[in-house]
Structures are given as structure tokens and as C-alpha cells.
C-alpha atoms as a PDB file:
ATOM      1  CA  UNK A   1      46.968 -25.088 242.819  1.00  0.00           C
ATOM      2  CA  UNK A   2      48.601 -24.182 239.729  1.00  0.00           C
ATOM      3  CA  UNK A   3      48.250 -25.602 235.926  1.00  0.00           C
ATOM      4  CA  UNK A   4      51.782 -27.444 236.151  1.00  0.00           C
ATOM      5  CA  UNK A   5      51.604 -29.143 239.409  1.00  0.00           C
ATOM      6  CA  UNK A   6      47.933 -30.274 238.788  1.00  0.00           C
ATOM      7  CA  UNK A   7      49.112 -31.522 235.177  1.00  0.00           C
ATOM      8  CA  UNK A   8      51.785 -33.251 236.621  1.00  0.00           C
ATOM      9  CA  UNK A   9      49.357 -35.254 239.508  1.00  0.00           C
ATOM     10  CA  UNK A  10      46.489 -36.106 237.124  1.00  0.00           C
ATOM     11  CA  UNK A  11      49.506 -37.959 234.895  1.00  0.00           C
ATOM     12  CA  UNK A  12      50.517 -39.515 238.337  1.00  0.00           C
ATOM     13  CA  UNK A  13      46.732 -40.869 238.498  1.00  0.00           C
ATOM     14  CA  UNK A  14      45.463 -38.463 241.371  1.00  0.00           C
ATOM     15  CA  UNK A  15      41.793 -38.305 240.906  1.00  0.00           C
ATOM     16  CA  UNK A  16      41.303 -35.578 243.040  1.00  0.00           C
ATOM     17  CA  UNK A  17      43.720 -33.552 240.606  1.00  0.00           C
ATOM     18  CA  UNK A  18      41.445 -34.702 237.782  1.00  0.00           C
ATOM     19  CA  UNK A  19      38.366 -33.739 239.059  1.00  0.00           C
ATOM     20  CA  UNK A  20      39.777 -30.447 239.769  1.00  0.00           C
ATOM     21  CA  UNK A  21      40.953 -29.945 236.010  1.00  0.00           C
ATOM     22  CA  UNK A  22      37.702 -30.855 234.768  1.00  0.00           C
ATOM     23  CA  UNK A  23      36.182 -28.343 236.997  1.00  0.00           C
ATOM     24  CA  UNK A  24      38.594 -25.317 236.154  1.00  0.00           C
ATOM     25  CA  UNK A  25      38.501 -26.139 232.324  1.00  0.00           C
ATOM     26  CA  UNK A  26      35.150 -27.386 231.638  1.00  0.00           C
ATOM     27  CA  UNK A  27      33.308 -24.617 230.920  1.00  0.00           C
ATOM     28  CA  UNK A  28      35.903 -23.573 228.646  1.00  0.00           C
ATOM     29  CA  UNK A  29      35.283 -26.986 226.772  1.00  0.00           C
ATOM     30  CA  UNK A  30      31.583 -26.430 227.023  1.00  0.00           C
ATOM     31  CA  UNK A  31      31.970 -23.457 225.509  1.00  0.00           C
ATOM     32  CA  UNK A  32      33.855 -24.381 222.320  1.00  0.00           C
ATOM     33  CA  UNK A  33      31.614 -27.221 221.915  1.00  0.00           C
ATOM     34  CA  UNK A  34      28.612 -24.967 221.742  1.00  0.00           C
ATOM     35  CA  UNK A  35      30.152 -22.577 219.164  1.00  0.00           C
ATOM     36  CA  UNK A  36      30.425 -25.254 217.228  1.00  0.00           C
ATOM     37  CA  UNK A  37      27.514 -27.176 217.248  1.00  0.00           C
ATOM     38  CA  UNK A  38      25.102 -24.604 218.277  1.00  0.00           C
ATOM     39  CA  UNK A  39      23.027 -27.052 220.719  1.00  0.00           C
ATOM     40  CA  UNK A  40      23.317 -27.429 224.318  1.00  0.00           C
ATOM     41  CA  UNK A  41      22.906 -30.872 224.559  1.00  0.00           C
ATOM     42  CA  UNK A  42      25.421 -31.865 222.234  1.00  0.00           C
ATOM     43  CA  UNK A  43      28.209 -29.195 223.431  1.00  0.00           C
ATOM     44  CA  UNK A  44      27.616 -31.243 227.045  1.00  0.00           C
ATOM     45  CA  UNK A  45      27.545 -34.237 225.171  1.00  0.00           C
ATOM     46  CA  UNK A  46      31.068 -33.562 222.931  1.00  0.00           C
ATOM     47  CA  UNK A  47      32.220 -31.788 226.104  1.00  0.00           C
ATOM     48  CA  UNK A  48      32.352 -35.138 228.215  1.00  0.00           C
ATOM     49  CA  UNK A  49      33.536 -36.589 224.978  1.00  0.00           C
ATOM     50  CA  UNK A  50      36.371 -34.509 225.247  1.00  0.00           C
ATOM     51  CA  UNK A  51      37.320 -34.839 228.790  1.00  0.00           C
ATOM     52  CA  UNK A  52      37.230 -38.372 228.030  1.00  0.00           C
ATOM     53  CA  UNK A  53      39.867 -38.591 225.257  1.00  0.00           C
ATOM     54  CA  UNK A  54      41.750 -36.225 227.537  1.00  0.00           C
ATOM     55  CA  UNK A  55      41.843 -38.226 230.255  1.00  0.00           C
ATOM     56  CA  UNK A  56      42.701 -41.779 227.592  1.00  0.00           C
ATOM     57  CA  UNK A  57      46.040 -39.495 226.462  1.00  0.00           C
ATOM     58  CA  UNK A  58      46.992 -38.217 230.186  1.00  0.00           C
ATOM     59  CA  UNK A  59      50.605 -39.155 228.696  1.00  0.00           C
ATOM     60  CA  UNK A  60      50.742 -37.165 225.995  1.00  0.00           C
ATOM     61  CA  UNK A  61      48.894 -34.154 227.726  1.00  0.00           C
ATOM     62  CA  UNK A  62      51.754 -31.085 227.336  1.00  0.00           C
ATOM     63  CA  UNK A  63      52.867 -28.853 230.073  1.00  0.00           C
ATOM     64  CA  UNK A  64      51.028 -25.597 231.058  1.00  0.00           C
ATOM     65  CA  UNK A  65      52.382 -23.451 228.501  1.00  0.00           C
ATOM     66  CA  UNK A  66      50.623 -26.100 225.597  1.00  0.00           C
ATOM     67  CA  UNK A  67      47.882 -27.586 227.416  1.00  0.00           C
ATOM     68  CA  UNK A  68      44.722 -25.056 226.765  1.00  0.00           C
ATOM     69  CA  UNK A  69      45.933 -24.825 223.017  1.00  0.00           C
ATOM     70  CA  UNK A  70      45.809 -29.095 223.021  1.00  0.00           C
ATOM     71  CA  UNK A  71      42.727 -29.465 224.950  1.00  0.00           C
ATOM     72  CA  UNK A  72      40.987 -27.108 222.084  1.00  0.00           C
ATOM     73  CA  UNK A  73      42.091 -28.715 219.685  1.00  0.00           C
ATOM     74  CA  UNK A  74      40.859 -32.107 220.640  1.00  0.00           C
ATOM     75  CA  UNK A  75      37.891 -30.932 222.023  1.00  0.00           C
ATOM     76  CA  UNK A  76      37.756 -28.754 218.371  1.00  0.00           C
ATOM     77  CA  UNK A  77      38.656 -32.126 216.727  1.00  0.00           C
ATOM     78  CA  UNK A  78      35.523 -33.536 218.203  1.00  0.00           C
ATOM     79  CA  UNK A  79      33.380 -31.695 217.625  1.00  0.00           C
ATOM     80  CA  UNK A  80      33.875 -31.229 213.792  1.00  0.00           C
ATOM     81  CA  UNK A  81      33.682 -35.486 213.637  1.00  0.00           C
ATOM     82  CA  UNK A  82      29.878 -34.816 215.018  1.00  0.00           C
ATOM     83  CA  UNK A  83      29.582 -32.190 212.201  1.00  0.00           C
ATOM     84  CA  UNK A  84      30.668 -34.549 209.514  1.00  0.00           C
ATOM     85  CA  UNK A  85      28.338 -37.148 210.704  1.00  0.00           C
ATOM     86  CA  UNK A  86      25.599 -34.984 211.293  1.00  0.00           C
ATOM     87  CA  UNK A  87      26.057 -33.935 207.367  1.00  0.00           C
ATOM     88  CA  UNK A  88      26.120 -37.611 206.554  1.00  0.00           C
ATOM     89  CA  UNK A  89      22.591 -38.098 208.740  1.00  0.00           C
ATOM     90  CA  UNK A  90      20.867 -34.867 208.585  1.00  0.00           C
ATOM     91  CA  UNK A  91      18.582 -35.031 211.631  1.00  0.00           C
ATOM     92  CA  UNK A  92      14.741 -35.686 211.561  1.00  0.00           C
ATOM     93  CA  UNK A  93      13.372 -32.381 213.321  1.00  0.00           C
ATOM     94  CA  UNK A  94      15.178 -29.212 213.740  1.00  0.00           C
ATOM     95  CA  UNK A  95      15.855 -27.453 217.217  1.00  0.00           C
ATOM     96  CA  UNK A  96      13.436 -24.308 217.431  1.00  0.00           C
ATOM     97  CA  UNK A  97      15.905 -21.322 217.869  1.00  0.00           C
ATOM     98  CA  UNK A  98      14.110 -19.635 220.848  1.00  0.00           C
ATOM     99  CA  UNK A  99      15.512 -23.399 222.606  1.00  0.00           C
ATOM    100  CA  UNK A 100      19.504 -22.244 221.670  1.00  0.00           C
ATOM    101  CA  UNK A 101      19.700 -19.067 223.154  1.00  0.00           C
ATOM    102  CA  UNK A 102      17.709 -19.998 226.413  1.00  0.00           C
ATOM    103  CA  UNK A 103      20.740 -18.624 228.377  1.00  0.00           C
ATOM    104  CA  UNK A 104      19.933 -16.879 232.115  1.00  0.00           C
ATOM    105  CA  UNK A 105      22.443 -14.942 233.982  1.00  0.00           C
ATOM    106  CA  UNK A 106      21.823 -14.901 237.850  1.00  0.00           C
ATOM    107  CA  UNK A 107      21.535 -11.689 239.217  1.00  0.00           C
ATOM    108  CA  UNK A 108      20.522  -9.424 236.299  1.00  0.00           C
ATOM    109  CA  UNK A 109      17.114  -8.143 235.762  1.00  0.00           C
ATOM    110  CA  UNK A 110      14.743 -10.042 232.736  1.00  0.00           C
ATOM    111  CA  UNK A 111      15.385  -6.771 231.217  1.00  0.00           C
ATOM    112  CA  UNK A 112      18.797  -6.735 231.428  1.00  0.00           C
ATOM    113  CA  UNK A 113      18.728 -10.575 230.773  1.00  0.00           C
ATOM    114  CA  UNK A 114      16.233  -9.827 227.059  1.00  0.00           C
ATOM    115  CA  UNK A 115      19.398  -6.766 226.186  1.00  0.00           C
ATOM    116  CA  UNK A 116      22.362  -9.776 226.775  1.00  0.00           C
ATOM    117  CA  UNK A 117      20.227 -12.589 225.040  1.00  0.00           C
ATOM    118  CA  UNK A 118      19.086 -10.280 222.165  1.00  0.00           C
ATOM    119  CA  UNK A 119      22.764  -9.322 221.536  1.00  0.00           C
ATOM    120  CA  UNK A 120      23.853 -13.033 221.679  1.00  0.00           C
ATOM    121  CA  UNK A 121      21.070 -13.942 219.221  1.00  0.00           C
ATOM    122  CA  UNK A 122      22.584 -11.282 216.742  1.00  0.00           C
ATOM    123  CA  UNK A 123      26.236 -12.162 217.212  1.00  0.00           C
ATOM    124  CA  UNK A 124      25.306 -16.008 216.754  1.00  0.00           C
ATOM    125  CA  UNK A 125      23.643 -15.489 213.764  1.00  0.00           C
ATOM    126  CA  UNK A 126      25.789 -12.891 212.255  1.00  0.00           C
ATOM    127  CA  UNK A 127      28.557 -15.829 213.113  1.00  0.00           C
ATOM    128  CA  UNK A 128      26.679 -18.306 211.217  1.00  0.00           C
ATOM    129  CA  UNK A 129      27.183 -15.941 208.537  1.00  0.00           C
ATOM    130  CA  UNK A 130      30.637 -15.926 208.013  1.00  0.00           C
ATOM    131  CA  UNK A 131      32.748 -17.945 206.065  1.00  0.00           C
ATOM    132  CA  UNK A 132      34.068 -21.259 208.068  1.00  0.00           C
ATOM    133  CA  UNK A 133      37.550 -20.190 208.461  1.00  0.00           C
ATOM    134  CA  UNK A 134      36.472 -16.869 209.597  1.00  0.00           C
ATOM    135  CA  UNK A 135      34.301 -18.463 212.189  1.00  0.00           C
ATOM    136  CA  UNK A 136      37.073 -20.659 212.980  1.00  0.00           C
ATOM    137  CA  UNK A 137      39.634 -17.464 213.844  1.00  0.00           C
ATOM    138  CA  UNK A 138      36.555 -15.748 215.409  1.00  0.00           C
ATOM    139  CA  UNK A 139      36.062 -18.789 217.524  1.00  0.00           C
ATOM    140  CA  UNK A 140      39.388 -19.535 218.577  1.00  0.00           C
ATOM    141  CA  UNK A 141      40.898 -16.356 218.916  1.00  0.00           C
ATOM    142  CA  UNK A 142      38.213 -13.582 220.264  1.00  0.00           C
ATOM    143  CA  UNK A 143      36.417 -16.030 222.543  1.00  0.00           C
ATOM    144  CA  UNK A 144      39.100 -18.561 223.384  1.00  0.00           C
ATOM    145  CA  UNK A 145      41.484 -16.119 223.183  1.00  0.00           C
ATOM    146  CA  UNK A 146      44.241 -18.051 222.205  1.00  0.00           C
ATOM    147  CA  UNK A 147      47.281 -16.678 220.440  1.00  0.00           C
ATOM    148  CA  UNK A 148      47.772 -16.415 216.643  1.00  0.00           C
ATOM    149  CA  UNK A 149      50.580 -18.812 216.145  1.00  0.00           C
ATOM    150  CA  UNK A 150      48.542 -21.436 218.056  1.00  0.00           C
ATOM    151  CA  UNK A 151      45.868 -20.915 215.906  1.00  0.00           C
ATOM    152  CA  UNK A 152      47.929 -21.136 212.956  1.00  0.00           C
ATOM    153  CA  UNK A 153      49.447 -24.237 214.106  1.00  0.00           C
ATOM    154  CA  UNK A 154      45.856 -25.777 214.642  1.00  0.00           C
ATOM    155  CA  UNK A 155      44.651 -24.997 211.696  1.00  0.00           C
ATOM    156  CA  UNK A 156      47.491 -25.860 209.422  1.00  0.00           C
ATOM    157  CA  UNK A 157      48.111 -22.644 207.814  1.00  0.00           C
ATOM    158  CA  UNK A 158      50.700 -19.701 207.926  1.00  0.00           C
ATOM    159  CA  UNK A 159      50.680 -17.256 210.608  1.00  0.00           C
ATOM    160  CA  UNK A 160      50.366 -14.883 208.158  1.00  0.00           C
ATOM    161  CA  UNK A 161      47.376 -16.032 206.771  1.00  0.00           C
ATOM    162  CA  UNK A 162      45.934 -16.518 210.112  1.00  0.00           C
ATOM    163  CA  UNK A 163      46.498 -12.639 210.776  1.00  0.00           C
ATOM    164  CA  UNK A 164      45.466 -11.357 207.466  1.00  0.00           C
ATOM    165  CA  UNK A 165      42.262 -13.678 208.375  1.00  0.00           C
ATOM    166  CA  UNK A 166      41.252 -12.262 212.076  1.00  0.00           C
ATOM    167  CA  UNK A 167      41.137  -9.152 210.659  1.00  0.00           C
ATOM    168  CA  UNK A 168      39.150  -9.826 207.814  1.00  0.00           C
ATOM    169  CA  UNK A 169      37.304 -12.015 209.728  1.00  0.00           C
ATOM    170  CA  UNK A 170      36.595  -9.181 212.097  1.00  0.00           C
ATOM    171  CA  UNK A 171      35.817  -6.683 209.584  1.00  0.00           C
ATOM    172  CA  UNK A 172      33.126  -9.217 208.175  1.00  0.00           C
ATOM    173  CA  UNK A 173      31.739 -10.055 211.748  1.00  0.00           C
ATOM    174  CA  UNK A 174      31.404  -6.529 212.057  1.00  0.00           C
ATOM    175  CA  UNK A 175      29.396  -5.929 208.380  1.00  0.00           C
ATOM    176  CA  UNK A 176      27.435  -8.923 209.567  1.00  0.00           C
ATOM    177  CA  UNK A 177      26.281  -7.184 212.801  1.00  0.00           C
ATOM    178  CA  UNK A 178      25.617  -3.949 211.313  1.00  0.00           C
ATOM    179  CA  UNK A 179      23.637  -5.540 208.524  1.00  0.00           C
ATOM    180  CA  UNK A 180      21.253  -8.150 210.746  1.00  0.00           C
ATOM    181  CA  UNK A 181      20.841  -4.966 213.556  1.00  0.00           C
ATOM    182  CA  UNK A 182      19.626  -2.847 210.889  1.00  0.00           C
ATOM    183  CA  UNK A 183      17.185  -6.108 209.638  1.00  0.00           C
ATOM    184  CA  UNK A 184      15.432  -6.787 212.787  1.00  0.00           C
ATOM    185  CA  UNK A 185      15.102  -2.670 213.814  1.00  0.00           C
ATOM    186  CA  UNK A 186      13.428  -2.136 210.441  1.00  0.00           C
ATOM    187  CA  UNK A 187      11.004  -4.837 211.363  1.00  0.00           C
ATOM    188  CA  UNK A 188       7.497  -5.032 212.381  1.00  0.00           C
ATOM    189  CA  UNK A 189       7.817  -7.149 215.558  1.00  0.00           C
ATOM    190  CA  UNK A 190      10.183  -4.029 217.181  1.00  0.00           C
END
């Protein structure tokens, strides 16, 4: 079924339709959650969050064409809240960082599985890195993949700032990487 036509039957109150959007977009969710908050219990946590203010403004939900870039931006809107209120209560223990990256792929081989994880730890941190608007454009528009001028419209700022920005935020993700690769192959432990 296409975007549109299940749009229009989860605003007609088909639950079927609505379970079926949830399934086709929430990894998507998911995943924006977890870039950033960095913890898979939260991102499931803000994901259902998510789905549930999405499903409270079924009304207001746009048509195909606008629907991924709204459902990001709540979802993004979420997510930032918990920030702020994590900032406000810092927590009591911190999450040991071997727990954040405990990601398995079916079917590859624990080598193959140590080469992807490895490479995630280094982009994560190197993301971490970066300046928050050039995680932001990172973020949105290299893993969401969502188009410049809907980036600039969520973020409140020109679309020529917002392409000046991806590419210095690429550049620096890139310095970043090259910098914390040549860190852990200089160390002991390799």
C-alpha cells in the first residue's frame, strides 16, 4: 500500500493502517532517537513517545510528500526535550560504552560483525565530536537523508547556511575520523 492511501486511512481511524505505519516507519524513528540520545533504551523509549504524539495529531499529519520530514521533526523535537531534562538531572551512573554499540547483524561472521561495530564505534564518537549543528546536518541529512530545504526549514535557518554547513560538517566528520583512526591504531591494545 502506498504512503498516501495509508495516510489517508489511519486519519479515517483504520487501525490496521496504523499498525502498518508504525511498522514501515519505526525503525526510521528508532533510529533518529538513538543518534540522539545515544542509548537504546531511551531511543525505544522516545521512539514510542513519538508514535504516540503522532498518532494524538493524526489531523494535522501532512500528505506523503511532508510526512517523513514532520514525523522527524517531532520525533527530533522529542528527543531534544529528554536532552534538556537530562541536563537539568544529570543521571546517577553512566552507561558503560561497550553496552551502546552492542549491535549484531544476522548473517555476518563475528569477524565481519567486530569490522562493522568497530567502524560504528569510530563514526559515533567522531560524531560526538562535532559541533551540535554539524551533528544536526550530519544526522538529518546523511543518515535520514532528507533534503536540504527540509532541513533548513527544521532547523530555522537559511538554506544557504544549511549547505555551507553539510559540507563543513562533512569535512569535519571526515578530520574527526581520520584523527580518532589514527588514535586507536597507534595504541597499545591493537
Amino acid at each position: 500500500m502506498d504512503l498516501s492511501t495509508l495516510l489517508r486511512r489511519c486519519r479515517k481511524g483504520d487501525e490496521l493502517a496504523w499498525e502498518a505505519l508504525v511498522s514501515q516507519f519505526q525503525s526510521r524513528v528508532y533510529g533518529v532517537a538513538y543518534h540522539y540520545v545515544g542509548n537504546s533504551e531511551d531511543a525505544r523509549d522516545l521512539a514510542q513517545e513519538a508514535f504516540i504524539r503522532i498518532f494524538q495529531h493524526l489531523t494535522a499529519m501532512p500528505e506523503a510528500e511532508g510526512f517523513l520530514p514532520w514525523m522527524i521533526r517531532i520525533t527530533r523535537n522529542i528527543c531534544i526535550d529528554q536532552l534538556r531534562r537530562k541536563k537539568s538531572r544529570p543521571p546517577a551512573w553512566d552507561i558503560p560504552v561497550d553496552e551502546m554499540f552492542d549491535l549484531q547483524a544476522a548473517g555476518k561472521s563475528p569477524e565481519e560483525q567486530c569490522a562493522d561495530t568497530s567502524r560504528k564505534r569510530l563514526v559515533y564518537k567522531a560524531l560526538q565530536e562535532l559541533s551540535e549543528l554539524n551533528r544536526e546536518i550530519i544526522l538529518l541529512k546523511e543518515i535520514q537523508g532528507l533534503a536540504l530545504d527540509e532541513i533548513a526549514s527544521m532547523l530555522g535557518v537559511p538554506l544557504g547556511t544549511v549547505k555551507s554547513r553539510s559540507n563543513r560538517a562533512r569535512t569535519e566528520l571526515a578530520q574527526k575520523l581520520t584523527a580518532i583512526s589514527s588514535e586507536f591504531a597507534g595504541s597499545p591494545a591493537n
